[in-house]
C-alpha atoms as a PDB file:
ATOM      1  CA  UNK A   1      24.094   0.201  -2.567  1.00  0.00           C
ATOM      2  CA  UNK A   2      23.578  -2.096  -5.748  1.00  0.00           C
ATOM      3  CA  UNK A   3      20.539  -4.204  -5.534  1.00  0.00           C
ATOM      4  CA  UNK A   4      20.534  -7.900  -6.354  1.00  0.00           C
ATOM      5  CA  UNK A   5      18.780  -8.407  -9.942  1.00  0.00           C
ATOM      6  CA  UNK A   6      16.656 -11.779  -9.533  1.00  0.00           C
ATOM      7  CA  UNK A   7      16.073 -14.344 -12.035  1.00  0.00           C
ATOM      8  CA  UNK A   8      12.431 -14.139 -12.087  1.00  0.00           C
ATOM      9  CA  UNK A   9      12.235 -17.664 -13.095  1.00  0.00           C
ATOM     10  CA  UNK A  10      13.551 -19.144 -10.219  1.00  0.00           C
ATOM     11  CA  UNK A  11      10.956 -17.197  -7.701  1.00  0.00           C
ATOM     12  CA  UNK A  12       7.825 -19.308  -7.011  1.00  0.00           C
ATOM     13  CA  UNK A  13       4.960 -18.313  -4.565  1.00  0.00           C
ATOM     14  CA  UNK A  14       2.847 -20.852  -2.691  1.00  0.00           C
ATOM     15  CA  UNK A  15      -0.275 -18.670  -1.385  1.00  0.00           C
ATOM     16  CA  UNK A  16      -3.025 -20.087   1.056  1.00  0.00           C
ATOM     17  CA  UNK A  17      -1.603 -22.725   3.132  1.00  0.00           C
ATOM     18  CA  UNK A  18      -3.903 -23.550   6.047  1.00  0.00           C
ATOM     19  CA  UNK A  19      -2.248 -22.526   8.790  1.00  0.00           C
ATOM     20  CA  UNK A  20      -1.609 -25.216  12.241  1.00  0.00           C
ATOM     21  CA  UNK A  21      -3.858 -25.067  14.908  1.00  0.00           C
ATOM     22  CA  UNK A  22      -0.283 -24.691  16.868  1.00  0.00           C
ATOM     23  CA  UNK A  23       0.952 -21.442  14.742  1.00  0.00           C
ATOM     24  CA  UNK A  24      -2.712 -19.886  15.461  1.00  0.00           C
ATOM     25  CA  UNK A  25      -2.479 -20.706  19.489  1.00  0.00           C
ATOM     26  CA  UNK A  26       1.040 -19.391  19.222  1.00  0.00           C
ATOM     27  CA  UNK A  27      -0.289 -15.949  17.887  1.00  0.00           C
ATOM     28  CA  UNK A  28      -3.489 -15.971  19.579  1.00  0.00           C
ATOM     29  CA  UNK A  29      -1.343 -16.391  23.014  1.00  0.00           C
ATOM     30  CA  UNK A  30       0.991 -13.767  22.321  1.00  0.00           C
ATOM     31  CA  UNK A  31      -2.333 -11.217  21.628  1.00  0.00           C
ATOM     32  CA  UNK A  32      -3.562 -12.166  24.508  1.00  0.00           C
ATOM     33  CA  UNK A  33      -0.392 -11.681  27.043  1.00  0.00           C
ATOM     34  CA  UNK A  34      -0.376  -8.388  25.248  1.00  0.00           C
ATOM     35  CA  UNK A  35      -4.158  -7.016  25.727  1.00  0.00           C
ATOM     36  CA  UNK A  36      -3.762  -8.345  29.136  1.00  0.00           C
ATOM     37  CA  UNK A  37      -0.745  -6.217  30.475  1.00  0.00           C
ATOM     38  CA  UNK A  38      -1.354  -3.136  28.417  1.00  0.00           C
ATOM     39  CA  UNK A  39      -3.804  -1.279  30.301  1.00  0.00           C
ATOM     40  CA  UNK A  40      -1.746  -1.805  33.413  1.00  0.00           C
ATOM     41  CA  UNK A  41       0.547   0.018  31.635  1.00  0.00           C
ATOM     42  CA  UNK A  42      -1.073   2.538  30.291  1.00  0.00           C
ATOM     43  CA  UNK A  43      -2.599   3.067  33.662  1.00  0.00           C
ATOM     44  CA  UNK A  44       0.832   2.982  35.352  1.00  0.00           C
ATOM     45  CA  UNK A  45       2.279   5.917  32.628  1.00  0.00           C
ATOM     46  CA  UNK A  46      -0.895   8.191  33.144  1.00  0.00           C
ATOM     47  CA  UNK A  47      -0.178   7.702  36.960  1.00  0.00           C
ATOM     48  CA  UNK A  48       3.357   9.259  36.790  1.00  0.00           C
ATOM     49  CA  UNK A  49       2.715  11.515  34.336  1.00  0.00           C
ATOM     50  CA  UNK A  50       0.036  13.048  37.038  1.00  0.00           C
ATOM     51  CA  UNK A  51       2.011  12.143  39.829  1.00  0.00           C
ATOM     52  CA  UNK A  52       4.663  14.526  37.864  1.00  0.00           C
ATOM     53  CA  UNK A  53       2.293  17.055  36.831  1.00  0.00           C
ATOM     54  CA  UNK A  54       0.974  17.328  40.727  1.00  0.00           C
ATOM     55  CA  UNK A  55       4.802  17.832  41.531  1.00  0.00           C
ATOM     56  CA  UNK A  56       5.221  20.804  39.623  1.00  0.00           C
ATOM     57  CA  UNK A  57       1.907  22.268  41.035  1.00  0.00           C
ATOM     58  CA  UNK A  58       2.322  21.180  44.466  1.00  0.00           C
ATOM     59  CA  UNK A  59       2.625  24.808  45.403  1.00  0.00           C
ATOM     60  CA  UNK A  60      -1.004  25.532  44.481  1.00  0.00           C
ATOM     61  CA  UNK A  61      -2.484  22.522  45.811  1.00  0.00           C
ATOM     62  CA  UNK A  62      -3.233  24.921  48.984  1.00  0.00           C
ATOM     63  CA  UNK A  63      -5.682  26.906  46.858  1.00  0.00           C
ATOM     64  CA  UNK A  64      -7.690  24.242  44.919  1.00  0.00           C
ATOM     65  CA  UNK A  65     -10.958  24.338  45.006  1.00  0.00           C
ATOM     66  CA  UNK A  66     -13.158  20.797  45.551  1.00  0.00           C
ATOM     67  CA  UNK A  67     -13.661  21.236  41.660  1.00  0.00           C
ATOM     68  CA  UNK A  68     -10.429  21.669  40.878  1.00  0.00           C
ATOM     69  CA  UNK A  69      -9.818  18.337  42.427  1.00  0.00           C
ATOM     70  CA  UNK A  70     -12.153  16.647  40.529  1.00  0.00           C
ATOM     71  CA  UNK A  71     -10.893  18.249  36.592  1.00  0.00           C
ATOM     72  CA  UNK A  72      -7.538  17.269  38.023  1.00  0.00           C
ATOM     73  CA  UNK A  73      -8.556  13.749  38.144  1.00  0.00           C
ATOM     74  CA  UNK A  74     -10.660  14.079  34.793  1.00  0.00           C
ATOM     75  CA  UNK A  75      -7.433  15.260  33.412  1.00  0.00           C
ATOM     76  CA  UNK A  76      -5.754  11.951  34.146  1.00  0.00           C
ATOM     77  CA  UNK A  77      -8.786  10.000  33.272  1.00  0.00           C
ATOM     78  CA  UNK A  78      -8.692  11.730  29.729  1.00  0.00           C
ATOM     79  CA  UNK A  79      -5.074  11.161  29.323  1.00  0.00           C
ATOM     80  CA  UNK A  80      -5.614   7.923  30.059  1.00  0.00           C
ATOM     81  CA  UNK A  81      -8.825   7.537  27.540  1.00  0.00           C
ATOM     82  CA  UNK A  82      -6.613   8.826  25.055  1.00  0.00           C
ATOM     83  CA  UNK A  83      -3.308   6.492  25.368  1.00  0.00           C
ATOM     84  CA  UNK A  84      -6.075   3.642  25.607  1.00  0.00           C
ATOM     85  CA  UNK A  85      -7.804   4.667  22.051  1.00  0.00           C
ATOM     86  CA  UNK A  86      -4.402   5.207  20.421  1.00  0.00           C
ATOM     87  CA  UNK A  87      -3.595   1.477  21.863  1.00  0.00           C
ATOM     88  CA  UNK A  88      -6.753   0.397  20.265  1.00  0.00           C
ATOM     89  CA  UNK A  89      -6.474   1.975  17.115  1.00  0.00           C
ATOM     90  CA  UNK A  90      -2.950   0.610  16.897  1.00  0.00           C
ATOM     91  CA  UNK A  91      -3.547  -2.905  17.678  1.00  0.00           C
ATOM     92  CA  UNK A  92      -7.050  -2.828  16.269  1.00  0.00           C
ATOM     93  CA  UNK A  93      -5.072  -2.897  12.594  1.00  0.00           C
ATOM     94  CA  UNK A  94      -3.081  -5.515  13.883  1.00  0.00           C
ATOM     95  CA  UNK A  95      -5.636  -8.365  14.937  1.00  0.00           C
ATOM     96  CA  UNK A  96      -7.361  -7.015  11.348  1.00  0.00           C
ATOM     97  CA  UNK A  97      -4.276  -8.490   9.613  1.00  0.00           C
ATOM     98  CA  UNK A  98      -4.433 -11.386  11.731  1.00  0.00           C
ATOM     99  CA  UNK A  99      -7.726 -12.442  11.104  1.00  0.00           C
ATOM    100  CA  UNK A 100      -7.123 -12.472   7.462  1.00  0.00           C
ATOM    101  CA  UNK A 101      -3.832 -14.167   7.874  1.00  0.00           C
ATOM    102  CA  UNK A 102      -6.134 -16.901  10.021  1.00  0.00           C
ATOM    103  CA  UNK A 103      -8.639 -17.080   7.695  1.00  0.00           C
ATOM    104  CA  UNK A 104      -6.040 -17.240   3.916  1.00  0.00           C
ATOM    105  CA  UNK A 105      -3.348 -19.169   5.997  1.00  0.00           C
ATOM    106  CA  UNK A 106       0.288 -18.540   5.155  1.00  0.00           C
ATOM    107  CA  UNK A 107       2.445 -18.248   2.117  1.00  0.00           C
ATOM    108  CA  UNK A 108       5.817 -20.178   1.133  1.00  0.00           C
ATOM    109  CA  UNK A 109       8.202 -18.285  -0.681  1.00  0.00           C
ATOM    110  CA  UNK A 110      11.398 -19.754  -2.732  1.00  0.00           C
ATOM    111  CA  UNK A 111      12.991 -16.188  -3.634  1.00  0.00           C
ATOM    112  CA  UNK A 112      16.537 -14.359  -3.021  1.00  0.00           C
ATOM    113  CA  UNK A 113      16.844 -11.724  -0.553  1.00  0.00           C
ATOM    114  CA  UNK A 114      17.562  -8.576  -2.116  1.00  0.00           C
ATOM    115  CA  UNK A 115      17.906  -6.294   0.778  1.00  0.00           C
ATOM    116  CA  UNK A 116      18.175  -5.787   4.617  1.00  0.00           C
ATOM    117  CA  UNK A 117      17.200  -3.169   6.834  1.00  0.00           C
ATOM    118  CA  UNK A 118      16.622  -2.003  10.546  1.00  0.00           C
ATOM    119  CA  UNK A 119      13.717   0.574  11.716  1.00  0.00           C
ATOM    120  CA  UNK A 120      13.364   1.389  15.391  1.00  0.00           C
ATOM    121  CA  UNK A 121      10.227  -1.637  15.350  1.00  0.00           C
ATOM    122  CA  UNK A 122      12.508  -4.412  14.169  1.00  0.00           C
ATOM    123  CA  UNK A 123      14.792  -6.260  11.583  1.00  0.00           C
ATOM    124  CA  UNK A 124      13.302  -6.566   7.546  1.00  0.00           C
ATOM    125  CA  UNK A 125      14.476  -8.342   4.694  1.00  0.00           C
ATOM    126  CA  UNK A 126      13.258  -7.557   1.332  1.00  0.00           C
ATOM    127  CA  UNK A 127      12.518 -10.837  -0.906  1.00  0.00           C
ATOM    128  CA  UNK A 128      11.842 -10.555  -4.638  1.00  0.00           C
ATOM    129  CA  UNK A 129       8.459 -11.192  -5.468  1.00  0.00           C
ATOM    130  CA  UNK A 130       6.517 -13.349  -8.252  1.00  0.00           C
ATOM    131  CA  UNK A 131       6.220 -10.355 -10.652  1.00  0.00           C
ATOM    132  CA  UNK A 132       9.227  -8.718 -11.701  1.00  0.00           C
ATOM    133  CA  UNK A 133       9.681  -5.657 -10.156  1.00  0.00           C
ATOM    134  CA  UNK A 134       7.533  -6.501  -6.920  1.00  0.00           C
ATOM    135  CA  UNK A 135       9.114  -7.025  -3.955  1.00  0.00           C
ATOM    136  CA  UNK A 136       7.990  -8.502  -0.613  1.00  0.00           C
ATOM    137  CA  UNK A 137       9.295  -6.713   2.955  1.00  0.00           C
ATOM    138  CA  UNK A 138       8.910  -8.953   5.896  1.00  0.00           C
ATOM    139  CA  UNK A 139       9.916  -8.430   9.965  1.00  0.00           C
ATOM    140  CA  UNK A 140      12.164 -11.434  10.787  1.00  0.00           C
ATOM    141  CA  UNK A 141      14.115 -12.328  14.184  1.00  0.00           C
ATOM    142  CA  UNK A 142      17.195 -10.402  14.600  1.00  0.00           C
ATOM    143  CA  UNK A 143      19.199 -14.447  14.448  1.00  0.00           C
ATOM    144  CA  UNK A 144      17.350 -14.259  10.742  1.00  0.00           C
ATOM    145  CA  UNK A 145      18.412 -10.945   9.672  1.00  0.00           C
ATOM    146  CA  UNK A 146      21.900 -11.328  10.711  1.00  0.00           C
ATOM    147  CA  UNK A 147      22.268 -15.093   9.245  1.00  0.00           C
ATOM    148  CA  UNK A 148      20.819 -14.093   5.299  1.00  0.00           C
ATOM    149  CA  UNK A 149      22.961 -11.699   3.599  1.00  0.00           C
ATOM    150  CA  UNK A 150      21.714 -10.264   0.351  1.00  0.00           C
ATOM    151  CA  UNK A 151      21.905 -12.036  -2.847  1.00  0.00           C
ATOM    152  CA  UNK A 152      20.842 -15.647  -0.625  1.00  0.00           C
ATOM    153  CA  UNK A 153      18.221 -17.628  -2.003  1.00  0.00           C
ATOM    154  CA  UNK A 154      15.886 -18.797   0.830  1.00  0.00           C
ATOM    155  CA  UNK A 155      12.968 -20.302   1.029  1.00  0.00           C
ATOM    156  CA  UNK A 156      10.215 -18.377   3.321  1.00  0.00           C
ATOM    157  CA  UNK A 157       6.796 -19.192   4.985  1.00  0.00           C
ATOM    158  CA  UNK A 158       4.962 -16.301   6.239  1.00  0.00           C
ATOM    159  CA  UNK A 159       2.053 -13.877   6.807  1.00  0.00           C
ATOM    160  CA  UNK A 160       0.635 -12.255   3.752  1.00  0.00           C
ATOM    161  CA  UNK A 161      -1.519  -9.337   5.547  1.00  0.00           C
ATOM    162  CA  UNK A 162       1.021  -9.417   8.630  1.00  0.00           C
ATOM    163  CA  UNK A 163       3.911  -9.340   6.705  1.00  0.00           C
ATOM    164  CA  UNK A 164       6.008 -11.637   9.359  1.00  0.00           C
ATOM    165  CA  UNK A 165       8.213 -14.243   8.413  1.00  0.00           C
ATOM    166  CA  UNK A 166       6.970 -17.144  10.498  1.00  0.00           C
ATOM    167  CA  UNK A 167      10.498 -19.645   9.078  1.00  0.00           C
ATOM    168  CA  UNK A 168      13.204 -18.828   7.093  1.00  0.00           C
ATOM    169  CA  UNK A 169      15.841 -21.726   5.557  1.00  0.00           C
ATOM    170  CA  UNK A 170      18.569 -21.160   2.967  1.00  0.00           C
ATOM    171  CA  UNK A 171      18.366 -23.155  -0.033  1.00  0.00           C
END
């Protein structure tokens, strides 16, 4: 695949725009819907993952001891400790990047899209960047990603640390 070669001259980067106290609702809010339902899932996977594991032993229940009753249930409370430190690891980097995004606002991009790509967690577009030979990888909507090809000069606004395009329009 042949990469687009920019005219450097024509890229121009707008850095620390206050944000809206809409935009940081809009991401606060969407945070918050997803702190909220997570350990209710969490709880709900570590529930029939032992509800599976009990399955396969059912058998042996007859011999259990009152203490084997109680690891068993340690054993889900542990799986469950786990999957909840992984979430908060995960996420924890996350609301990092958002509250430096808060606190430097957002940056406007004019620039030409020099390539597209799809991982399993969403749809990128890769932007050239101020200096030549930097380039800037952002997550856009999948209606984004399908409507700028490569070589299209656009003009983006998004999140420096979160790397999320918050608006995309073709120049």
């Amino acid at each position: 695949m042949s990469e687009i070669q920019p005219d450097y001259t024509e890229v121009h980067l707008e850095e620390n725009i206050p944000l809206s106290d809409e935009e940081i609702q809009k991401f606060e809010t969407n945070q918050r819907k997803i702190t909220q339902i997570m350990p209710a899932i969490l709880g709900g996977c570590t529930f029939f993952v032992m509800a599976l594991a009990a399955f396969f032993i059912k058998d042996e229940f007859s011999k259990f001891k009152y203490y084997d009753y109680i690891l068993f249930a340690g054993a889900g409370l542990v799986l469950f400790g786990f999957a909840y430190i992984m979430y908060l690891l995960v996420t924890g980097y996350d609301r990092r990047n958002w509250k430096k995004d808060k606190t430097k606002g957002k940056n406007k991009l004019l620039s030409i899209v020099m390539d597209s790509d799809t991982t399993e967690y969403g749809e990128y577009l890769t932007l050239a960047g101020p200096a030549k030979n930097k380039k800037i990888r952002l997550l856009v909507t999948q209606e984004d990603y399908s409507l700028y090809k490569t070589g299209t000069k656009v003009v983006v606004t998004y999140l420096k640390y979160s790397k999320t395009a918050l608006s995309i329009r073709e120049l």
